[in-house]
Protein backbone atom coordinates (compact mmCIF):
# COMPACT_ATOMS: atom_id res chain seq x y z
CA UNK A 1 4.97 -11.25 -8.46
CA UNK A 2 4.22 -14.78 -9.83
CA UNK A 3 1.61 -17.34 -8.85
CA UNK A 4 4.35 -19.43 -7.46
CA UNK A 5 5.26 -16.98 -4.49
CA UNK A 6 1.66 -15.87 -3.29
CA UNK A 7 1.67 -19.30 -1.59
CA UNK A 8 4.71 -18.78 0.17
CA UNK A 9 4.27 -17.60 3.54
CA UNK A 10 5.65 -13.76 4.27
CA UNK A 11 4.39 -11.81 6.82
CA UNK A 12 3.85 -8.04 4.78
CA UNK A 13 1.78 -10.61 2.31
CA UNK A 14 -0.66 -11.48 4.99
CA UNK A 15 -3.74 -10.26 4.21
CA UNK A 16 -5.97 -9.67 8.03
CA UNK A 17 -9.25 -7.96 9.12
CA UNK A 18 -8.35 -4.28 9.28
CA UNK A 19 -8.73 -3.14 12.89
CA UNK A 20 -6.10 -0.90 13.28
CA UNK A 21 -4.47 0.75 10.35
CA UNK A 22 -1.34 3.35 10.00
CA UNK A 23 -1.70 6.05 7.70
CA UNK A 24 1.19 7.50 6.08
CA UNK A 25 0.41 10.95 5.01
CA UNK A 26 2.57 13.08 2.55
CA UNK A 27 2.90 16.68 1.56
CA UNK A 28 4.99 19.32 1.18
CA UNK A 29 7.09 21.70 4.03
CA UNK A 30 6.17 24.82 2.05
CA UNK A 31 3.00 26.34 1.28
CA UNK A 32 2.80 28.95 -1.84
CA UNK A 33 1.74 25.54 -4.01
CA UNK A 34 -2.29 26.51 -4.48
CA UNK A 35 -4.16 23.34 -2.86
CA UNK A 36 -1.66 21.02 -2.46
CA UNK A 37 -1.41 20.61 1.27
CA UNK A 38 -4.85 21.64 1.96
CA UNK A 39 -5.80 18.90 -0.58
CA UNK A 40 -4.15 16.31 1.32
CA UNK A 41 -5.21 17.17 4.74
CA UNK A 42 -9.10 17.43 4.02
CA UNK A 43 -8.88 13.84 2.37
CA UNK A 44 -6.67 12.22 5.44
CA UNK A 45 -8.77 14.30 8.17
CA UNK A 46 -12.05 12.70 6.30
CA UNK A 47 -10.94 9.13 5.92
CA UNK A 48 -9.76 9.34 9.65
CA UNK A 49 -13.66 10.22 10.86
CA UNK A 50 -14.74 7.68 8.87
CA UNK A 51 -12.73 4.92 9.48
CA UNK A 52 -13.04 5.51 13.52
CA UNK A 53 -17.18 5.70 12.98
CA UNK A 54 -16.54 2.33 11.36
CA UNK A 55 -14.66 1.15 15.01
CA UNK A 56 -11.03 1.38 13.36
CA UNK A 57 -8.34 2.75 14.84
CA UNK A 58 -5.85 4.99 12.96
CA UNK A 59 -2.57 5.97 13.46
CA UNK A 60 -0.83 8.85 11.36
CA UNK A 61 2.85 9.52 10.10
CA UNK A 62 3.11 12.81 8.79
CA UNK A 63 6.01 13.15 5.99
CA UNK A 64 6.12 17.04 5.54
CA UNK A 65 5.84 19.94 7.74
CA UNK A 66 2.41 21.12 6.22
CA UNK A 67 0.71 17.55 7.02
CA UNK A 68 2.02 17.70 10.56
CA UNK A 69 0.96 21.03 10.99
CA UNK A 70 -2.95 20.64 9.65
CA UNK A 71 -3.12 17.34 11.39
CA UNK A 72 -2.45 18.54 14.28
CA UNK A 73 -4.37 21.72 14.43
CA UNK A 74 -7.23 18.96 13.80
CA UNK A 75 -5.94 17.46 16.83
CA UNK A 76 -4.77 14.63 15.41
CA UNK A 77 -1.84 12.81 17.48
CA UNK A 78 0.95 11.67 14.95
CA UNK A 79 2.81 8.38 15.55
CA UNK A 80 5.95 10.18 13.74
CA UNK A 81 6.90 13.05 11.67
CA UNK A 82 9.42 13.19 9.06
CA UNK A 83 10.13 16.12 6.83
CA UNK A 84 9.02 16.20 3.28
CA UNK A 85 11.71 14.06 0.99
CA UNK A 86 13.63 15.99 -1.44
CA UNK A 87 15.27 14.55 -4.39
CA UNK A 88 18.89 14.63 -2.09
CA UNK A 89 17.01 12.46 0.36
CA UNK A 90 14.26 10.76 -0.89
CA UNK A 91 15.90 7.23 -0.03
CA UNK A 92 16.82 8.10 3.08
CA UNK A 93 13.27 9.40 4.17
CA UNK A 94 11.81 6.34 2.38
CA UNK A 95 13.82 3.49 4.18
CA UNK A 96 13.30 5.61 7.73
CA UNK A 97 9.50 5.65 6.96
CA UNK A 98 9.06 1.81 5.47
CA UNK A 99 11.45 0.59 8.55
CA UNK A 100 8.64 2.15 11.05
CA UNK A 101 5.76 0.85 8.81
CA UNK A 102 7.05 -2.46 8.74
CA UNK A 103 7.46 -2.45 12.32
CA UNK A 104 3.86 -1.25 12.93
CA UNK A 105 2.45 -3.98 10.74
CA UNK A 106 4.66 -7.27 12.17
CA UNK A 107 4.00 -5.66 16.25
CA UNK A 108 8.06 -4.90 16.72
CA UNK A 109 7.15 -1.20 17.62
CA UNK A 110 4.03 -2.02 20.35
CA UNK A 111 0.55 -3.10 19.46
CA UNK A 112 0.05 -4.06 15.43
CA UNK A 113 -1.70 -2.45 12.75
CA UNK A 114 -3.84 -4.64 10.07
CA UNK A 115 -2.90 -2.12 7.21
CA UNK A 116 -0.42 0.61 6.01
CA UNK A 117 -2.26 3.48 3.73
CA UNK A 118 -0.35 5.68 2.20
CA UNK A 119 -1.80 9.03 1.27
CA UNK A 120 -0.41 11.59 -1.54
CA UNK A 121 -0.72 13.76 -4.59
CA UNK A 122 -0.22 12.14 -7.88
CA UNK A 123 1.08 14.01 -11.18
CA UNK A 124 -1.18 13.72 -13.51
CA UNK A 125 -0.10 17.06 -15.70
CA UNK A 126 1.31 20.43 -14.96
CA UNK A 127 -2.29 21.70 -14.28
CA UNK A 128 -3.77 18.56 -12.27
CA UNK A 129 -2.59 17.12 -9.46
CA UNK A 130 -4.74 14.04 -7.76
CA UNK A 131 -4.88 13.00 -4.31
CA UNK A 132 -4.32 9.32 -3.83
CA UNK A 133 -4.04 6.76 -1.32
CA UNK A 134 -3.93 3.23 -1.62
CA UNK A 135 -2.63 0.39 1.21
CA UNK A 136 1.25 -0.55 0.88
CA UNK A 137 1.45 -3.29 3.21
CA UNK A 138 0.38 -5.62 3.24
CA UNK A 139 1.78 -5.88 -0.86
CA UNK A 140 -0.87 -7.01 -3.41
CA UNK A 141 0.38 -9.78 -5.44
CA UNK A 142 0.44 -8.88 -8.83
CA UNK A 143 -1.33 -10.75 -11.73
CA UNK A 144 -0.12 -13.75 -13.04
CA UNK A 145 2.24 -14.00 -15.77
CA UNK A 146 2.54 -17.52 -17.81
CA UNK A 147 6.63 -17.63 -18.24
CA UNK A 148 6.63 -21.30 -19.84
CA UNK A 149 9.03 -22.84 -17.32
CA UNK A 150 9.65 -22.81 -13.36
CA UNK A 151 12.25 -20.11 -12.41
CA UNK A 152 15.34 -21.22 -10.45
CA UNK A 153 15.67 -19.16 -7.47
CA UNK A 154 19.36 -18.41 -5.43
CA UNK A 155 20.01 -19.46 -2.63
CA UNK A 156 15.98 -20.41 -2.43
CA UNK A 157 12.43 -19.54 -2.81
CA UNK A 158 12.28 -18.19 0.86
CA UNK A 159 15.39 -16.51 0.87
CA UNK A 160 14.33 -14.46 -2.54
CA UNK A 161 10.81 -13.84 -1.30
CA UNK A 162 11.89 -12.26 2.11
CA UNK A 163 14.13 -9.85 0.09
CA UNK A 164 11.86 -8.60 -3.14
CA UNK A 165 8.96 -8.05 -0.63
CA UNK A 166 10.50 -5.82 1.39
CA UNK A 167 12.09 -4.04 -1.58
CA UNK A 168 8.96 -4.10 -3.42
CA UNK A 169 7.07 -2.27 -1.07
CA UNK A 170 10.18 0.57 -0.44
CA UNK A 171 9.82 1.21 -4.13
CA UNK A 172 6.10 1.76 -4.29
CA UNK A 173 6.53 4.40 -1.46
CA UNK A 174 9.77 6.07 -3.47
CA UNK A 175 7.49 6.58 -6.61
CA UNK A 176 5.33 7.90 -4.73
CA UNK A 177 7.57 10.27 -3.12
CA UNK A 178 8.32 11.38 -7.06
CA UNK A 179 5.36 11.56 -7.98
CA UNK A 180 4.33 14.31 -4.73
CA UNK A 181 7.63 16.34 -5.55
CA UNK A 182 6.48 16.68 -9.44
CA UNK A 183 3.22 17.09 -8.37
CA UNK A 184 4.40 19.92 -5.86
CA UNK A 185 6.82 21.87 -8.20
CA UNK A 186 3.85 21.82 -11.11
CA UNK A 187 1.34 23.01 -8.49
CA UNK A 188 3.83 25.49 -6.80
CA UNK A 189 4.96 26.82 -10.68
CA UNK A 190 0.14 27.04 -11.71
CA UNK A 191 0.20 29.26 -8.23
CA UNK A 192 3.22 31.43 -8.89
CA UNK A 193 2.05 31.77 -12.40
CA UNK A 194 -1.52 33.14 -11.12
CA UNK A 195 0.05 35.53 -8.52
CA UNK A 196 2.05 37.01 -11.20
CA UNK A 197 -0.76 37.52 -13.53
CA UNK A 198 -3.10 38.16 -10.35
CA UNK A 199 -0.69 41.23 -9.61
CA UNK A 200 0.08 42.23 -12.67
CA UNK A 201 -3.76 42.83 -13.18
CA UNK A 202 -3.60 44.68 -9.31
CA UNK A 203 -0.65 46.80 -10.62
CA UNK A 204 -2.65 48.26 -13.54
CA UNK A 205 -5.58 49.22 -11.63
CA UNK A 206 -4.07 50.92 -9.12
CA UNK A 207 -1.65 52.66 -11.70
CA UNK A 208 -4.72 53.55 -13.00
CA UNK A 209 -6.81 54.74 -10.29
CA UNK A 210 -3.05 56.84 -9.25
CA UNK A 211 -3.27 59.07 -12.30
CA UNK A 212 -6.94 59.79 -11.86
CA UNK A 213 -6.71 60.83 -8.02
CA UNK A 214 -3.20 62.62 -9.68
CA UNK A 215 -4.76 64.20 -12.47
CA UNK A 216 -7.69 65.33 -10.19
CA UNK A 217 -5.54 66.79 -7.73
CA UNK A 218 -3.48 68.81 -10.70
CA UNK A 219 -7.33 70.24 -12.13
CA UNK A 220 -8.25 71.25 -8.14
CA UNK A 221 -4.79 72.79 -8.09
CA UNK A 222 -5.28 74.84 -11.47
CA UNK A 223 -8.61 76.34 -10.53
CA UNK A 224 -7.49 77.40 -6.60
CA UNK A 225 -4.80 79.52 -9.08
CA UNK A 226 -7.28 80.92 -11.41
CA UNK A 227 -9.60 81.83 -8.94
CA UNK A 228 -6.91 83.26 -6.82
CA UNK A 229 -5.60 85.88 -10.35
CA UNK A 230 -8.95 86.53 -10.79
CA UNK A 231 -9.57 87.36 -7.24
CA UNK A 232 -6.96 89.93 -7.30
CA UNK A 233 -8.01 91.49 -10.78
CA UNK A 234 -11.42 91.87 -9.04
C-alpha cells in the first residue's frame, strides 16, 4: 500500500489500544499429522493466559475440528467454529471467517475487538513446520514505494481504498490457509513415514522373538520324545 492511502481514513486501518482482541485459530480436522494440532493449541492456550494476566480479553474462532476440540477441553469458550478449509473450499471458509472478523473489529456483531490475530502453521519444508501468528486487522500498511508520479484512481481514492482493504486482508488469511494445508499434508506424510518405519522395526522383532519361543517349543517337543523311546527301552 502506498504513502498516499495510509492517510486516508478506513476503519480495518485504524490502529487502537488493544483491549479486547479475537483470535483466529487454525488447524487441521484430522489427527495422524505428528504435532501439528498439538502445536497449535499449546501456543493459542499460552498466549490466551497471558494476554488475560495482562487485563485483555480474548475471544477465539476455531477453524478445524482439532482446535475446537483442544480449546475446549481447556475450557476455552469459542466465539465460532468452522471446519478446517480444504483446497475445494478454502474461499468459502475464508470469506465466512473474514466477514465475522470484520464484524468483530467495526462492533456490527456486539461489543468490538481492538485486534484480529490469526494463529497457524507455516511451511517452511517437508520436515519443519512453524507455528505463526501475527494480527490481520487492523492491515499494516506496507512500506513505501517511490512510483515517480501520482496514480489516478477509478471512480476515487475512497472508493478504491474501501475495496483493496478488505480484499487485502481476505488474501493474507487465504495464504495462510495454504500455507496450514501444505504444512499439514508434509507433517501428516514425516508421521506416516515414521509409523511405517516404526512398525516395520516392531514387525522384525516380534518375527524374531516368534521363531525363538517356536524353535524352543520344537527342542522341548524333541526331548519329551526321546525321553519317552528311551523310557520304554529301559
Amino acid at each position: 500500500m502506498e504513502a498516499s492511502e495510509r492517510g486516508a481514513a478506513h476503519p480495518l486501518l485504524e490502529q487502537r489500544k488493544v483491549e479486547r482482541e479475537l483470535l483466529l485459530v487454525m488447524t487441521a480436522d484430522r489427527g495422524l499429522c505428528g504435532g501439528f494440532n498439538t502445536n497449535i493449541a499449546r501456543a493459542t492456550i499460552a498466549w490466551i493466559r497471558q494476554r488475560r494476566a495482562e487485563g485483555v480479553e480474548v475471544e477465539v474462532v476455531a477453524i478445524g475440528k482439532k482446535a475446537a476440540a483442544a480449546l475446549q477441553a481447556a475450557r476455552i469458550e469459542l466465539r465460532a467454529t468452522h471446519e478446517a478449509p480444504t483446497l475445494a473450499t478454502l474461499v468459502e471458509v475464508a470469506k465466512a471467517v473474514i466477514a465475522d472478523a470484520i464484524a468483530a473489529f467495526t462492533g456490527k456483531s456486539g461489543k468490538r475487538v481492538d485486534a484480529v490475530r490469526l494463529f497457524f502453521n507455516e511451511f517452511v519444508s517437508v520436515l519443519t513446520q512453524k507455528v505463526h501468528n501475527d494480527v490481520i486487522i487492523p492491515l499494516q500498511p506496507g512500506e513505501t514505494v517511490a512510483s515517480g508520479r501520482e496514480p489516478t484512481y477509478e471512480p476515487s481514492r475512497e472508493a478504491v481504498l474501501q475495496h483493496l482493504v478488505a480484499l487485502a486482508i481476505e488474501a493474507r488469511l487465504q495464504q495462510a490457509m495454504f500455507n496450514s494445508i501444505a504444512a499439514e499434508i508434509a507433517a501428516r506424510r514425516v508421521a506416516m513415514d515414521a509409523a511405517t518405519d516404526n512398525a516395520s522395526e516392531m514387525i522384525a522383532d516380534l518375527t524374531l522373538v516368534y521363531n525363538r519361543e517356536r524353535q524352543a517349543a520344537i527342542t522341548k517337543e524333541l526331548m519329551e520324545i526321546i525321553g519317552g523311546a528311551e523310557a520304554l527301552k529301559g
